[in-house]
Protein backbone atom coordinates (compact mmCIF):
# COMPACT_ATOMS: atom_id res chain seq x y z
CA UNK A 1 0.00 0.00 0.00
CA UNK A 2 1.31 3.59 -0.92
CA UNK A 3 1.47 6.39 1.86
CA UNK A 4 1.50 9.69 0.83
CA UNK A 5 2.01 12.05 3.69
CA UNK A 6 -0.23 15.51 3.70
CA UNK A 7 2.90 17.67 3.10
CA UNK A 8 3.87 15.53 -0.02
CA UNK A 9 0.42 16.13 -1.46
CA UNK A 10 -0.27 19.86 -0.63
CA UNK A 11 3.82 19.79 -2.27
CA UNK A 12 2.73 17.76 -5.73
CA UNK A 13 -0.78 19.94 -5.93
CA UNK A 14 1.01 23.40 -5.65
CA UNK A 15 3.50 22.80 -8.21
CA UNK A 16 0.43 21.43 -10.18
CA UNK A 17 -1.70 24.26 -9.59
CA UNK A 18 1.26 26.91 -10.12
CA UNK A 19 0.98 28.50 -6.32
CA UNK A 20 4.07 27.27 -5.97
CA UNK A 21 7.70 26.66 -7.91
CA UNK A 22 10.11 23.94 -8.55
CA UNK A 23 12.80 26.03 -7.58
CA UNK A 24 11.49 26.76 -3.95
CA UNK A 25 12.23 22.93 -3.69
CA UNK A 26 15.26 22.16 -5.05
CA UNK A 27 18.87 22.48 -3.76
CA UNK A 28 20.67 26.08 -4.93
CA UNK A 29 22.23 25.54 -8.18
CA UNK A 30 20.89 21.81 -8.31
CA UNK A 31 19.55 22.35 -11.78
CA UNK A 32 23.00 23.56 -12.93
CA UNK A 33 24.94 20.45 -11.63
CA UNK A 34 22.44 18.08 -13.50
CA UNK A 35 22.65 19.85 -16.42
CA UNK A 36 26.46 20.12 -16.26
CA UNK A 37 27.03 16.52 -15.13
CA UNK A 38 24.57 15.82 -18.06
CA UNK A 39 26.67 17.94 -20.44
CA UNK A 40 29.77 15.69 -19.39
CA UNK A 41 27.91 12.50 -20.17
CA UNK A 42 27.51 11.27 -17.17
CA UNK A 43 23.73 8.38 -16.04
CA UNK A 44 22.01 10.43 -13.55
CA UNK A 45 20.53 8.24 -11.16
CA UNK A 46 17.42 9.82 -8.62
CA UNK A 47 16.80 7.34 -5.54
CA UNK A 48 14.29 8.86 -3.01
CA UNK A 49 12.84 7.00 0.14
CA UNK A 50 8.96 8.43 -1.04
CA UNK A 51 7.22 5.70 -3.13
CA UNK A 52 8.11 5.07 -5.99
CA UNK A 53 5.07 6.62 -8.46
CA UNK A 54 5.00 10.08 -5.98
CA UNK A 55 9.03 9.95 -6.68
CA UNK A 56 8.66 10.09 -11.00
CA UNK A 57 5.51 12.51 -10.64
CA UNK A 58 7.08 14.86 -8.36
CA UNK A 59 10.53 14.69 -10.60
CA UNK A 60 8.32 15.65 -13.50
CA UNK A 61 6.94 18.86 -11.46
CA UNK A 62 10.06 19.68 -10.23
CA UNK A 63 10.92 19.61 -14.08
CA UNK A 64 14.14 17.33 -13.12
CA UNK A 65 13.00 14.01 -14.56
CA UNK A 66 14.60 14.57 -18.23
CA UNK A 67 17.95 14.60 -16.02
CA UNK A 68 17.51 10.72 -15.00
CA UNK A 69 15.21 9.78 -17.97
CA UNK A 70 13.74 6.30 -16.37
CA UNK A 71 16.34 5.62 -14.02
CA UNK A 72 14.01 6.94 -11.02
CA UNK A 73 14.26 5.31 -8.46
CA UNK A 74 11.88 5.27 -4.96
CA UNK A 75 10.05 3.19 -2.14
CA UNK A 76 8.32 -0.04 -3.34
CA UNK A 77 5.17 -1.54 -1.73
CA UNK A 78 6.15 -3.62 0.39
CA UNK A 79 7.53 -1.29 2.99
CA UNK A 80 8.59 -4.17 5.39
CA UNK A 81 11.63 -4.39 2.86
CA UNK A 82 12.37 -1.17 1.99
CA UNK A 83 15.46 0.77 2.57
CA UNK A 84 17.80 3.43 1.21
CA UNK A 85 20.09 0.68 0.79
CA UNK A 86 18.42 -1.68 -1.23
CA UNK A 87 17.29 1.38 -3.61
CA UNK A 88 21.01 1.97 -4.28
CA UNK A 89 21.86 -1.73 -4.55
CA UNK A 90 19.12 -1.69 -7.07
CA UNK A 91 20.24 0.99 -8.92
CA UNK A 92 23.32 -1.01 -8.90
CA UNK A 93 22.37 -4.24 -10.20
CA UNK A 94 19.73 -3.10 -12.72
CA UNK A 95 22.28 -0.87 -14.07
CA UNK A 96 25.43 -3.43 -14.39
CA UNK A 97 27.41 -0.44 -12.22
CA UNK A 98 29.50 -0.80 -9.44
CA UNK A 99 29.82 1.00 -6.13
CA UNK A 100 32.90 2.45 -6.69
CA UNK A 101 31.40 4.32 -9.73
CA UNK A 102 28.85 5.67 -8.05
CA UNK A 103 29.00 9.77 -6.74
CA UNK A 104 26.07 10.05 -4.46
CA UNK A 105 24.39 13.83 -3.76
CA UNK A 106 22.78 13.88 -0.33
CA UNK A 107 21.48 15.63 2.61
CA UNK A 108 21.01 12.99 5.13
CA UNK A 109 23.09 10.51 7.29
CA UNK A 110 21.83 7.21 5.69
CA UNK A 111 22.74 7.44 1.86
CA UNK A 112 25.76 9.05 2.69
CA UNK A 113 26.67 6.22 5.03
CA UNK A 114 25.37 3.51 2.56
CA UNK A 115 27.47 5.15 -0.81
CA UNK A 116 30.63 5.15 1.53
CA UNK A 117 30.09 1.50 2.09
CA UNK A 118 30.23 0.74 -1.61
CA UNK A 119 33.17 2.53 -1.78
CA UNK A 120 31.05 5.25 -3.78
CA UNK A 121 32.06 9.09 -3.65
CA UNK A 122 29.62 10.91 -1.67
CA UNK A 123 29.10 14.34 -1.39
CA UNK A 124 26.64 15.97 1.33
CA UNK A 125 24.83 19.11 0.19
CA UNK A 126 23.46 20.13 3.67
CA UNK A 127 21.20 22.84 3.49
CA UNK A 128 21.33 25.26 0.51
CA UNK A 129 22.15 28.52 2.68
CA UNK A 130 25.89 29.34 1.03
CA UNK A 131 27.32 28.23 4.23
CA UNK A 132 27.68 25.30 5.85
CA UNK A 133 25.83 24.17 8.88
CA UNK A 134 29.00 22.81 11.54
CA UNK A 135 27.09 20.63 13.65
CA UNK A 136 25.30 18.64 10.73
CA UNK A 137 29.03 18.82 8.38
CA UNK A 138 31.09 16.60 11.12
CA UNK A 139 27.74 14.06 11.64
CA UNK A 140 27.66 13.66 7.69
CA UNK A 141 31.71 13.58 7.75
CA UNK A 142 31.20 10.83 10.86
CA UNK A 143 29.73 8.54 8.46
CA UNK A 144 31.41 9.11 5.50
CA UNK A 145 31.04 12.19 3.17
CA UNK A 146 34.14 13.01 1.37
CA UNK A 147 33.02 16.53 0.44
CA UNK A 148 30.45 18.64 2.33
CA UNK A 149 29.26 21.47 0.45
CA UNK A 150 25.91 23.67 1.68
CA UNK A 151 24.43 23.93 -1.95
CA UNK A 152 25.57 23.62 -5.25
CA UNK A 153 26.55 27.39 -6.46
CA UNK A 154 30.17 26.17 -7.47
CA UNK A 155 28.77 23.24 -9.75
CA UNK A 156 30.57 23.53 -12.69
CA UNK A 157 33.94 23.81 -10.37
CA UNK A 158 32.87 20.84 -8.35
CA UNK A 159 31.90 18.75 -11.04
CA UNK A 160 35.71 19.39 -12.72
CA UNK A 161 37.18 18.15 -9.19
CA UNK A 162 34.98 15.02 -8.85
CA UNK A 163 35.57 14.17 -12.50
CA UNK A 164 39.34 15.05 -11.52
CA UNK A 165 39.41 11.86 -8.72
C-alpha cells in the first residue's frame, strides 16, 4: 500500500496548480549540476525514500525528470523491505554499475553512510544557505562524506574536481 504524507500532497498539488515553484524545492544551483554533469555525459541516477510513483511525478513537477530519464528510483510496496540501501543496490544491479562508480548527492546521514560502504564518492549538500551548517558537516563527515558542500553554487567547479578523482 502507498502512503502519501499531507505535506507531499499539498507539495505535488502546488507545483500542479502553479501556487508554488520547482525552484522553492530544489537544492541552490541543483539544476545547474544536472545539467552540467549531463553535459559531461555522465547516467544520472534519482533514488528517493517516497514511493516510488509520488518519486517520477514529483521529478516531473520539479521539471528534473529529463535529467535521469527512467532511471528513477523510490520506495516499493512492500515497505517491510524497503530501505535506502536496497534502492542503491538496485540501482546497482539493474544498471550493471559498481559501487565504486557511483557519486552520491545527499542531505542525510543514511545514503551518505550507505554510498561510503560501496566505496562510492559521496558528497553531502546540507542545506542550501551558502554556508555550511557545523554541527550537521562533522555528523555527515562521521559517516562518511568526502566533500560537504551547503548547496551547489560552485557546480561547474565541483563537477571538474569530482571528474578530476
Amino acid at each position: 500500500r502507498q502512503l502519501e504524507s499531507v505535506c507531499l500532497r499539498g507539495r505535488r498539488e502546488g507545483l500542479r496548480g502553479g501556487k508554488l515553484q520547482p525552484e522553492q524545492f530544489l537544492v541552490f544551483g541543483a539544476r545547474q549540476i544536472l545539467t552540467e554533469l549531463k553535459r559531461r555525459g555522465l547516467e544520472l541516477y534519482l533514488a528517493s525514500g517516497t514511493d516510488e510513483p509520488f518519486v517520477k511525478e514529483e521529478a516531473a513537477l520539479l521539471e528534473i525528470d529529463h535529467y535521469f530519464g527512467p532511471h528513477i528510483y523510490g520506495a516499493i510496496d512492500d515497505y517491510k523491505s524497503f530501505s535506502k540501501k536496497l534502492v542503491i543496490e538496485r540501482i546497482l544491479k539493474e544498471n550493471h554499475i559498481s559501487g565504486a562508480e557511483l557519486l552520491t548527492f545527499g542531505d542525510g546521514y543514511v545514503e551518505i553512510e550507505n554510498a561510503q560502504e560501496i566505496g562510492g564518492l559521496a558528497v553531502a549538500a546540507n542545506n542550501g544557505s551558502g554556508r555550511v551548517d557545523e554541527w550537521k558537516r562533522q555528523r555527515l563527515l562521521g559517516v562518511g562524506a568526502q566533500v560537504v558542500i551547503p548547496d551547489f553554487r560552485d557546480g561547474e567547479a565541483l563537477v571538474q574536481i569530482i571528474l578530476e578523482r
